[in-house]
N, C-alpha and C. Protein backbone atom coordinates (compact mmCIF):
# COMPACT_ATOMS: atom_id res chain seq x y z
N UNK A 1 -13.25 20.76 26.11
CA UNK A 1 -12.54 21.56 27.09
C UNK A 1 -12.86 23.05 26.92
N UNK A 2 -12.35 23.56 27.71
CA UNK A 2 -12.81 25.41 28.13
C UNK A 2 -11.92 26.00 27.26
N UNK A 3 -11.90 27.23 26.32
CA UNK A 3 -11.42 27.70 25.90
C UNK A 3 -9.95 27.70 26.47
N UNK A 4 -9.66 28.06 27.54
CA UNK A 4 -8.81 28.73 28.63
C UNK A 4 -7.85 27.39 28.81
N UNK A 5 -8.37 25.99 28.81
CA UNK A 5 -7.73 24.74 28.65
C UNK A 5 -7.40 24.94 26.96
N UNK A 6 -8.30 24.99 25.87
CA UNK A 6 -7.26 24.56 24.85
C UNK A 6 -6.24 25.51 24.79
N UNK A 7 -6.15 26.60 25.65
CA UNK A 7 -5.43 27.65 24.88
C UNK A 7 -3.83 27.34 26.06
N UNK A 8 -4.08 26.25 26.60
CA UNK A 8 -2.80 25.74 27.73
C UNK A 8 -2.18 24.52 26.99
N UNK A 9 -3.04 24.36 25.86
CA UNK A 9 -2.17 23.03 25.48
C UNK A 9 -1.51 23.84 24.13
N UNK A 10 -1.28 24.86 23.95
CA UNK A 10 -0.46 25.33 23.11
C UNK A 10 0.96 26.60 23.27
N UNK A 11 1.38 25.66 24.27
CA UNK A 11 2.82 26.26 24.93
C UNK A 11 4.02 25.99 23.93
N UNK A 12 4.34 25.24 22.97
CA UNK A 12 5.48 25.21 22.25
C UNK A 12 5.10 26.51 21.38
N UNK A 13 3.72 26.83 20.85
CA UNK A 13 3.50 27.62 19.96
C UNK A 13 3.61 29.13 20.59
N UNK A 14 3.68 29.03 21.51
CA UNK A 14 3.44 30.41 22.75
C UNK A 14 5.21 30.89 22.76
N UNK A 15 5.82 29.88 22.96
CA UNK A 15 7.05 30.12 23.35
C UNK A 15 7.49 30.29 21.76
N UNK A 16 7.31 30.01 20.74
CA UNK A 16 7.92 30.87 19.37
C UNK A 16 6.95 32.30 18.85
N UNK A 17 6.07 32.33 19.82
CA UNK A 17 5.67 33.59 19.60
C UNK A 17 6.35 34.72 20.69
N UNK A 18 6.36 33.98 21.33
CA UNK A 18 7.61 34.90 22.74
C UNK A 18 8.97 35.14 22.14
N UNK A 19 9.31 33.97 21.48
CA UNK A 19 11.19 34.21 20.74
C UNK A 19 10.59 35.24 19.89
N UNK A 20 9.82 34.99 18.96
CA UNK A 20 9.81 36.18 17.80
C UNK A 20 9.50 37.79 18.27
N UNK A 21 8.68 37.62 19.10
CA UNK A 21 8.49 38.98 19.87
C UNK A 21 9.87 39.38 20.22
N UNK A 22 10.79 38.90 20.97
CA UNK A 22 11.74 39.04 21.53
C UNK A 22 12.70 39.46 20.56
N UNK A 23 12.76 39.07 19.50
CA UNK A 23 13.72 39.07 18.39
C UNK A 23 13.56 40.41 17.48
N UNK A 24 12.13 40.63 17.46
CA UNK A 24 11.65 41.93 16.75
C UNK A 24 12.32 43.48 17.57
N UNK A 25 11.82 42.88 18.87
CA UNK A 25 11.96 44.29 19.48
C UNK A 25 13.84 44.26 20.05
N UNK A 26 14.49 43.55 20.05
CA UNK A 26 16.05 43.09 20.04
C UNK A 26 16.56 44.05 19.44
N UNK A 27 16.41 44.03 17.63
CA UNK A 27 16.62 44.59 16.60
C UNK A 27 15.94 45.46 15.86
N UNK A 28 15.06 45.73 16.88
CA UNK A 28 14.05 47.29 16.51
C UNK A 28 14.50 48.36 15.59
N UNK A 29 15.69 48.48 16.76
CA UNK A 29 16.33 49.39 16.22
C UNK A 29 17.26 49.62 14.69
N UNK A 30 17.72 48.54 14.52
CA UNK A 30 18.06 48.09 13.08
C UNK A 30 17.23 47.97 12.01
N UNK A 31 15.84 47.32 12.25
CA UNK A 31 15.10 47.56 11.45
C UNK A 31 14.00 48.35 11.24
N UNK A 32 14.45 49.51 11.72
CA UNK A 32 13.41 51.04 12.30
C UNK A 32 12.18 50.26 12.46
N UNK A 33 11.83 49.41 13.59
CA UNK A 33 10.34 49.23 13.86
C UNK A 33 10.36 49.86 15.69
N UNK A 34 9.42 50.40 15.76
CA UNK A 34 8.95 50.64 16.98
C UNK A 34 8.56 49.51 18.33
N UNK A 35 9.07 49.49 19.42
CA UNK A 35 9.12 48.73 19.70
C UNK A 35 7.99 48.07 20.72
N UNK A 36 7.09 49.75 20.66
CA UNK A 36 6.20 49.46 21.26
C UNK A 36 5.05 49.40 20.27
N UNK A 37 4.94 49.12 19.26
CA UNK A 37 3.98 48.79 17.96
C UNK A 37 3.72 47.73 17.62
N UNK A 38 4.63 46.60 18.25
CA UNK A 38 4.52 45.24 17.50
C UNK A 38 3.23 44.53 17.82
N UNK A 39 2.75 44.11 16.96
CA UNK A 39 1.28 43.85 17.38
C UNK A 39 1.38 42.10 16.50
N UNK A 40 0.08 41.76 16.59
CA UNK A 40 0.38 40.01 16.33
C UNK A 40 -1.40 39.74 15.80
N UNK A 41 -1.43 38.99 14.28
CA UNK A 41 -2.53 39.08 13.90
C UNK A 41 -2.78 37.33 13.52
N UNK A 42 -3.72 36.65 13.36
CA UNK A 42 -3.87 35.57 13.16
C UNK A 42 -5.06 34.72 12.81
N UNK A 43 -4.81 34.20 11.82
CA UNK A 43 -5.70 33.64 10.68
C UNK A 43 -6.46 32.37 10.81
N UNK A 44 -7.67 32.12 11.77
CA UNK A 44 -8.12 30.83 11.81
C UNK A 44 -7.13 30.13 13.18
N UNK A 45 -6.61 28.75 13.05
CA UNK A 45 -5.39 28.40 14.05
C UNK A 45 -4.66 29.15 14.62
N UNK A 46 -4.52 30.29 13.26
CA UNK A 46 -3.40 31.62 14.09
C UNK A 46 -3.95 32.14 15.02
N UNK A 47 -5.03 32.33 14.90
CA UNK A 47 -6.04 33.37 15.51
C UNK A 47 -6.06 32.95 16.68
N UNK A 48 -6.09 31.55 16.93
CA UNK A 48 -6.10 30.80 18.40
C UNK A 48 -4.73 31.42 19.16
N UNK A 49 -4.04 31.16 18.29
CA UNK A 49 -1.98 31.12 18.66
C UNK A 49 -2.32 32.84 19.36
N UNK A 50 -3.15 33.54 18.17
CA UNK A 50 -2.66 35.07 18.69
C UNK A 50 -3.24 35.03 20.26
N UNK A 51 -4.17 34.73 20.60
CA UNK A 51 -5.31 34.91 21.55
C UNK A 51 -4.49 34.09 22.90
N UNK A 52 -4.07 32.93 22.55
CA UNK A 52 -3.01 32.73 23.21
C UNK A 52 -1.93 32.90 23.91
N UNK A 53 -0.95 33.83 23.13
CA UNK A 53 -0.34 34.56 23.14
C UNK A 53 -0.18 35.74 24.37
N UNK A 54 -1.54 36.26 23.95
CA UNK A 54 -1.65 37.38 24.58
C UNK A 54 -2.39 37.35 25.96
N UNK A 55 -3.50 36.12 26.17
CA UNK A 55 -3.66 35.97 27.36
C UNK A 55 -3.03 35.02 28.75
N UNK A 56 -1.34 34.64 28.01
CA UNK A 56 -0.63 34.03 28.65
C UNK A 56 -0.33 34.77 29.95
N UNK A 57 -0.46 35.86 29.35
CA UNK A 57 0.47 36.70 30.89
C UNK A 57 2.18 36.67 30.39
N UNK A 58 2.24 36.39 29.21
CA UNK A 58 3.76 36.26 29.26
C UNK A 58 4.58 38.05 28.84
N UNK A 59 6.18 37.71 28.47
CA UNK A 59 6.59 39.08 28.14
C UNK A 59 6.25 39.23 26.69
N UNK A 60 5.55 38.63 25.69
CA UNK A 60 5.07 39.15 24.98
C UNK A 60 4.96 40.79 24.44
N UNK A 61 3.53 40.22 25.29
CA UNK A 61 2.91 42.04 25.35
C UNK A 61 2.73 42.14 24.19
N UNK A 62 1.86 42.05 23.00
CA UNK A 62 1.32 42.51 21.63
C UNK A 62 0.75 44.17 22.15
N UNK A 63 1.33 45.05 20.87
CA UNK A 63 0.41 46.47 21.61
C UNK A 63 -0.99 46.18 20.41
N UNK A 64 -1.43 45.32 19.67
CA UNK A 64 -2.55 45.10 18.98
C UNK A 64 -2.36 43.62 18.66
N UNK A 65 -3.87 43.09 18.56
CA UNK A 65 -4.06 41.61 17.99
C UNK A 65 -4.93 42.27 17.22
N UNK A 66 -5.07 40.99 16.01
CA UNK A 66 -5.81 40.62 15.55
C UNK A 66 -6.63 39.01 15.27
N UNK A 67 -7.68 38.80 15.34
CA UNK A 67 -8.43 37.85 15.33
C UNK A 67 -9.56 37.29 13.93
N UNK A 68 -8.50 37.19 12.66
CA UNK A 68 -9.46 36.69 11.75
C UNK A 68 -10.00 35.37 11.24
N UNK A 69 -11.11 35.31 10.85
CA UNK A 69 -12.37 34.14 11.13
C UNK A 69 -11.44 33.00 12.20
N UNK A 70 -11.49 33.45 13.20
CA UNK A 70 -11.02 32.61 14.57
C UNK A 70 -12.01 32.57 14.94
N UNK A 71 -12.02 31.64 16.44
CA UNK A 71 -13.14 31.10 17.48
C UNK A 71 -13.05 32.32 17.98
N UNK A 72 -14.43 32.66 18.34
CA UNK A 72 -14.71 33.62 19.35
C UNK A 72 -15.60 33.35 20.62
N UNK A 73 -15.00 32.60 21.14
CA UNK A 73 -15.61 32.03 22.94
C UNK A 73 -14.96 32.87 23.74
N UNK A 74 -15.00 32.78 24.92
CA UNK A 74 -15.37 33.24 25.88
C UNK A 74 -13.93 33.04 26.30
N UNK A 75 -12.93 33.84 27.18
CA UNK A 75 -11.77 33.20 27.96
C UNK A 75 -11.55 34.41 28.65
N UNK A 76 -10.59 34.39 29.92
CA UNK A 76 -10.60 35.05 30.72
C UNK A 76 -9.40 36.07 30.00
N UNK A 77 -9.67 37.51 30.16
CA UNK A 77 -8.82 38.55 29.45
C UNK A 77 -8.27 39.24 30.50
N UNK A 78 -6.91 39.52 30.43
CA UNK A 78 -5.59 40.31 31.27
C UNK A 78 -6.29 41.70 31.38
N UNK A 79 -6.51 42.30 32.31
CA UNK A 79 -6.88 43.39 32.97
C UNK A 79 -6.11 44.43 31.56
N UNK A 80 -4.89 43.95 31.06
CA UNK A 80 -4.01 45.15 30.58
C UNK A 80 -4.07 44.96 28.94
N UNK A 81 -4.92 43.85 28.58
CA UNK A 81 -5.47 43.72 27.19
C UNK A 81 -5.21 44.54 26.19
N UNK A 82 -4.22 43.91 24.52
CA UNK A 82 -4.50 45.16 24.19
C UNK A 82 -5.83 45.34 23.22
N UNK A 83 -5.57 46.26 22.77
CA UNK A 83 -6.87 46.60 21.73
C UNK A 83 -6.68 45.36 20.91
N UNK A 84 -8.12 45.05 20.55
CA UNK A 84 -8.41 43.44 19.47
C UNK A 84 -9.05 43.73 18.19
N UNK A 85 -9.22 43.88 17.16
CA UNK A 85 -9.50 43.43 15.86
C UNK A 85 -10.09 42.66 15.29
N UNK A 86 -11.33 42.29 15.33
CA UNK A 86 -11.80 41.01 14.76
C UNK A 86 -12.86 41.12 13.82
N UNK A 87 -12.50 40.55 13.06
CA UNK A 87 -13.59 40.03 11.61
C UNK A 87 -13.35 38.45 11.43
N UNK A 88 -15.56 38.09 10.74
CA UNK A 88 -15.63 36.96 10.97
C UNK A 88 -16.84 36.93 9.71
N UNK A 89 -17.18 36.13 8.96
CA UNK A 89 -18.25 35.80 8.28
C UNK A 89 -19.03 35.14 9.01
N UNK A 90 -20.45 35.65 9.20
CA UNK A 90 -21.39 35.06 9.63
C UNK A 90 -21.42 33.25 9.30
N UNK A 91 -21.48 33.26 7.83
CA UNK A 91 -21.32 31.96 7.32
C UNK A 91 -20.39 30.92 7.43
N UNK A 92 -19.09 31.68 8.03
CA UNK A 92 -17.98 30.60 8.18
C UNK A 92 -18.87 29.22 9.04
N UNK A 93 -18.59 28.35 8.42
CA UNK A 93 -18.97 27.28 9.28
C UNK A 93 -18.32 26.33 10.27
N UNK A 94 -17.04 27.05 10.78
CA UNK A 94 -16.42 26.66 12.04
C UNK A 94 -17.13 27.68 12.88
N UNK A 95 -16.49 28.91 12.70
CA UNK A 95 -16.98 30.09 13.74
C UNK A 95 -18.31 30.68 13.87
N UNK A 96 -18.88 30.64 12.72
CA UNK A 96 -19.65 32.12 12.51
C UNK A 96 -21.15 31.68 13.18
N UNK A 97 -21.61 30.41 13.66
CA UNK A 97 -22.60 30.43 14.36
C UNK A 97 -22.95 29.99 15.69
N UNK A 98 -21.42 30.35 16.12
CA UNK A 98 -21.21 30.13 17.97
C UNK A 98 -21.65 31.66 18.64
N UNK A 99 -21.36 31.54 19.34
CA UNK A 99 -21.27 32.99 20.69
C UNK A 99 -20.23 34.13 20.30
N UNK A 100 -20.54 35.05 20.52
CA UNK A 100 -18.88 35.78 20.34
C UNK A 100 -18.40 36.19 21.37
N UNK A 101 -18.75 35.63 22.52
CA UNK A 101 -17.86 36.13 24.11
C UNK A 101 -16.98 36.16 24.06
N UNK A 102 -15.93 36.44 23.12
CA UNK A 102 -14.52 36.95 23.20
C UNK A 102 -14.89 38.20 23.10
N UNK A 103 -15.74 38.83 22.19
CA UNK A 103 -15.85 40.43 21.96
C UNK A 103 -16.90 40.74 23.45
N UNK A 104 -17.58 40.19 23.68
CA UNK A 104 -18.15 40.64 24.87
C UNK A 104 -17.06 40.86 26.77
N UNK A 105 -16.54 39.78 26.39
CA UNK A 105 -15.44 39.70 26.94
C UNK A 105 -14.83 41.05 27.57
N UNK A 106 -13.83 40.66 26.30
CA UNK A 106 -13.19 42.50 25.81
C UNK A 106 -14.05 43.49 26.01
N UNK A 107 -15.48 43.68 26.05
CA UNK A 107 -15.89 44.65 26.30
C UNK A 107 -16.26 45.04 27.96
N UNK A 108 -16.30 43.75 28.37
CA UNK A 108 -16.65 43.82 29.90
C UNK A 108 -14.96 44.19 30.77
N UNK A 109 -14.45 43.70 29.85
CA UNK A 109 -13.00 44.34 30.36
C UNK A 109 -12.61 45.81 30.48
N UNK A 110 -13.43 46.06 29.56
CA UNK A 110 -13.36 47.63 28.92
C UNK A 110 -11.84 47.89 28.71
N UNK A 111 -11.97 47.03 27.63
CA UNK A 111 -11.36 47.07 26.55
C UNK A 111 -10.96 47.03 25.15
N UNK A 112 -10.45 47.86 24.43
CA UNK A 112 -10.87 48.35 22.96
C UNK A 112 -10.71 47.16 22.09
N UNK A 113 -11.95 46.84 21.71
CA UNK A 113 -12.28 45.76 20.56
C UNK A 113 -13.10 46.49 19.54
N UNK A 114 -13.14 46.02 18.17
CA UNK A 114 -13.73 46.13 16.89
C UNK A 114 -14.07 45.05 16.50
N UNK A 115 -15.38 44.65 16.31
CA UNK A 115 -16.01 43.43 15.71
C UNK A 115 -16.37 43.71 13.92
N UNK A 116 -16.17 43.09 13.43
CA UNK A 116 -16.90 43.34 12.31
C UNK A 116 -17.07 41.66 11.73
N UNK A 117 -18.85 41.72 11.61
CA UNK A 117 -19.45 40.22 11.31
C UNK A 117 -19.67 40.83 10.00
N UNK A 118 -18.95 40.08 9.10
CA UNK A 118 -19.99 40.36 7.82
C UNK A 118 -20.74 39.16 7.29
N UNK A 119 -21.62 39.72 6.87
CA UNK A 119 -22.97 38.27 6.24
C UNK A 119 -22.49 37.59 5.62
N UNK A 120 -21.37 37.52 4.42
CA UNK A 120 -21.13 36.19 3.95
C UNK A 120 -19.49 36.39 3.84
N UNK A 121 -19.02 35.57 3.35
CA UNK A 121 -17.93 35.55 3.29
C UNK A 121 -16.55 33.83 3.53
N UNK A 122 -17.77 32.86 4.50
CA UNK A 122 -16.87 31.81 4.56
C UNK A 122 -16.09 31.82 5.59
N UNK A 123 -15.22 30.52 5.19
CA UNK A 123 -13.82 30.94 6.19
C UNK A 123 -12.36 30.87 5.29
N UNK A 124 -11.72 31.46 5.65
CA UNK A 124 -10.66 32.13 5.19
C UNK A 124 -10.98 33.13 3.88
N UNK A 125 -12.17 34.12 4.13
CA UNK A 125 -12.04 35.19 3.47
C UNK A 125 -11.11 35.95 3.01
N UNK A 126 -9.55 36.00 3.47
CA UNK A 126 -9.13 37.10 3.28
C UNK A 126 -7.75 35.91 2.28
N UNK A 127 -8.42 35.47 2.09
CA UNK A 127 -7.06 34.70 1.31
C UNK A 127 -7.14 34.59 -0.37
N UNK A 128 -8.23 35.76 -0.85
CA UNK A 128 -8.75 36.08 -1.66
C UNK A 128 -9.59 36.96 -2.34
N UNK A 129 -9.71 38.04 -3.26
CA UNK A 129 -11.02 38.83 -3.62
C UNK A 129 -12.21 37.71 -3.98
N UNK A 130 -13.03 38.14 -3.41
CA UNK A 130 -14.56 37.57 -3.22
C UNK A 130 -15.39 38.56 -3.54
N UNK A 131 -16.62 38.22 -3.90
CA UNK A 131 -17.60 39.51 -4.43
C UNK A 131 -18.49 39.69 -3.12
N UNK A 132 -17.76 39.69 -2.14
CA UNK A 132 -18.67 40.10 -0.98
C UNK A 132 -18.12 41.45 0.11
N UNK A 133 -18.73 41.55 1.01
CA UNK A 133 -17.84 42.28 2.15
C UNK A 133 -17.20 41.97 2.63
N UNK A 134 -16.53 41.24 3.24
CA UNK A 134 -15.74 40.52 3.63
C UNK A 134 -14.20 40.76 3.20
N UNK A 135 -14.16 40.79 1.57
CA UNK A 135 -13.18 41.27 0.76
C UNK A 135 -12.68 42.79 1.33
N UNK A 136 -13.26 43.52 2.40
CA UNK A 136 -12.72 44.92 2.95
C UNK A 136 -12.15 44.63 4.13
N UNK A 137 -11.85 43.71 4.61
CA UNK A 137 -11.44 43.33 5.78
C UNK A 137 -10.17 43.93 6.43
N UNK A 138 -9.27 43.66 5.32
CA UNK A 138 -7.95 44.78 5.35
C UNK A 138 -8.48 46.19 5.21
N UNK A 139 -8.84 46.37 4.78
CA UNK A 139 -9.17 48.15 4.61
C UNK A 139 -9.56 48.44 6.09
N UNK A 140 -10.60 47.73 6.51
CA UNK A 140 -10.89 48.30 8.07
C UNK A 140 -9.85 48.23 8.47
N UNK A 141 -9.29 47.30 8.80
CA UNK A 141 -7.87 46.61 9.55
C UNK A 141 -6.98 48.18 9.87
N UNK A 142 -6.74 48.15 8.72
CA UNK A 142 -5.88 49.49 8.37
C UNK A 142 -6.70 50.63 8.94
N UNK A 143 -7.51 51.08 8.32
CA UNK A 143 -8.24 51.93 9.12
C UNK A 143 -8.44 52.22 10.81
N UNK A 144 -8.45 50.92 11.04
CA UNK A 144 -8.01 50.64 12.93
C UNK A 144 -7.07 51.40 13.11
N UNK A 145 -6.04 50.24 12.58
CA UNK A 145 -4.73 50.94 13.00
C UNK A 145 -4.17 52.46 12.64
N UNK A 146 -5.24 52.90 11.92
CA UNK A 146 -4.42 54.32 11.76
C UNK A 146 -5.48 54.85 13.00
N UNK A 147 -6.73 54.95 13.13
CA UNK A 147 -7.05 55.29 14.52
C UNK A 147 -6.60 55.17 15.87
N UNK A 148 -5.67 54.13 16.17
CA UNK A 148 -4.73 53.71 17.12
C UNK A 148 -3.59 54.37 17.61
N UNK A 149 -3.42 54.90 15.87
CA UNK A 149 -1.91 55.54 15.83
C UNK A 149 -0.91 54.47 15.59
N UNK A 150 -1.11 53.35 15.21
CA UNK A 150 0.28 52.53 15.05
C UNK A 150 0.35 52.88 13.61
N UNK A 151 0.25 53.21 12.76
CA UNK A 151 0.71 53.77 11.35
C UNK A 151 1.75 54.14 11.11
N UNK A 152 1.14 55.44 12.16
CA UNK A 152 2.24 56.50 12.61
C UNK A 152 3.51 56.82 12.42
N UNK A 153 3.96 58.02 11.59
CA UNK A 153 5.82 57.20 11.77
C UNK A 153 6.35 58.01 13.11
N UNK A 154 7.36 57.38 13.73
CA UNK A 154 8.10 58.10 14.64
C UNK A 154 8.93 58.90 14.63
């Protein structure tokens, strides 16, 4: 099936990403988070959930995703997209030797994406120090987001 189909057969998972969104920005205020900052990052399966998520069209609204060693195909992106995040090991051997028309995507959208392929690394790089690049993954991450301005304090 089409990206755009698997990403319809995951509506129970959509709708606890909608409660939690909902719940964050509820109590924003209680727990000094900004409410327009909440952003949604996701690891492999997550990565699907995030991508999901965000091209539901729902009230969501992530003001950042992230996309780590997730599928990167091709699916149709919301005109109002937010900025995306993605790192992937070349070597992962689910992802890393398909297409990456999700980042092309996003770019034909013209919309702010960051790719970063690094040469080795596997899949689920970040669930560990590794003696590779890959192991900086957070550091960019962070680095994004302070270019974004979600760091930021208010």
């Amino acid at each position: 099936p089409s990206p755009d189909a698997q990403l319809a057969g995951l509506t129970p998972q959509i709708t606890d990403a909608r409660a939690a969104f909902a719940l964050v920005r509820k109590r924003a205020g209680e727990w000094k988070v900004d409410p327009n900052r909440i952003g949604m990052v996701g690891f492999s399966a997550g990565a699907m959930l995030t991508m999901a998520t965000t091209v539901a069209g729902v009230d969501a609204k992530p003001a950042f995703i992230g996309n780590i060693y997730g599928p990167l195909s091709a699916m149709t992106i919301p005109a109002d997209a937010p900025p995306l995040f993605v790192a992937l090991a070349a070597d992962d051997p689910l992802f890393g030797n398909i297409d990456y028309g999700l980042v092309n995507a996003w770019r034909t959208a013209k919309r702010p994406v960051e790719f970063h392929l690094y040469e080795q690394g596997g899949h689920g790089f970040g669930m560990y120090p590794k003696e590779t690049t890959s192991t900086g993954w957070f550091d960019a991450f962070v680095s994004w987001m302070t270019m974004h301005g979600y760091l930021k304090r208010g």
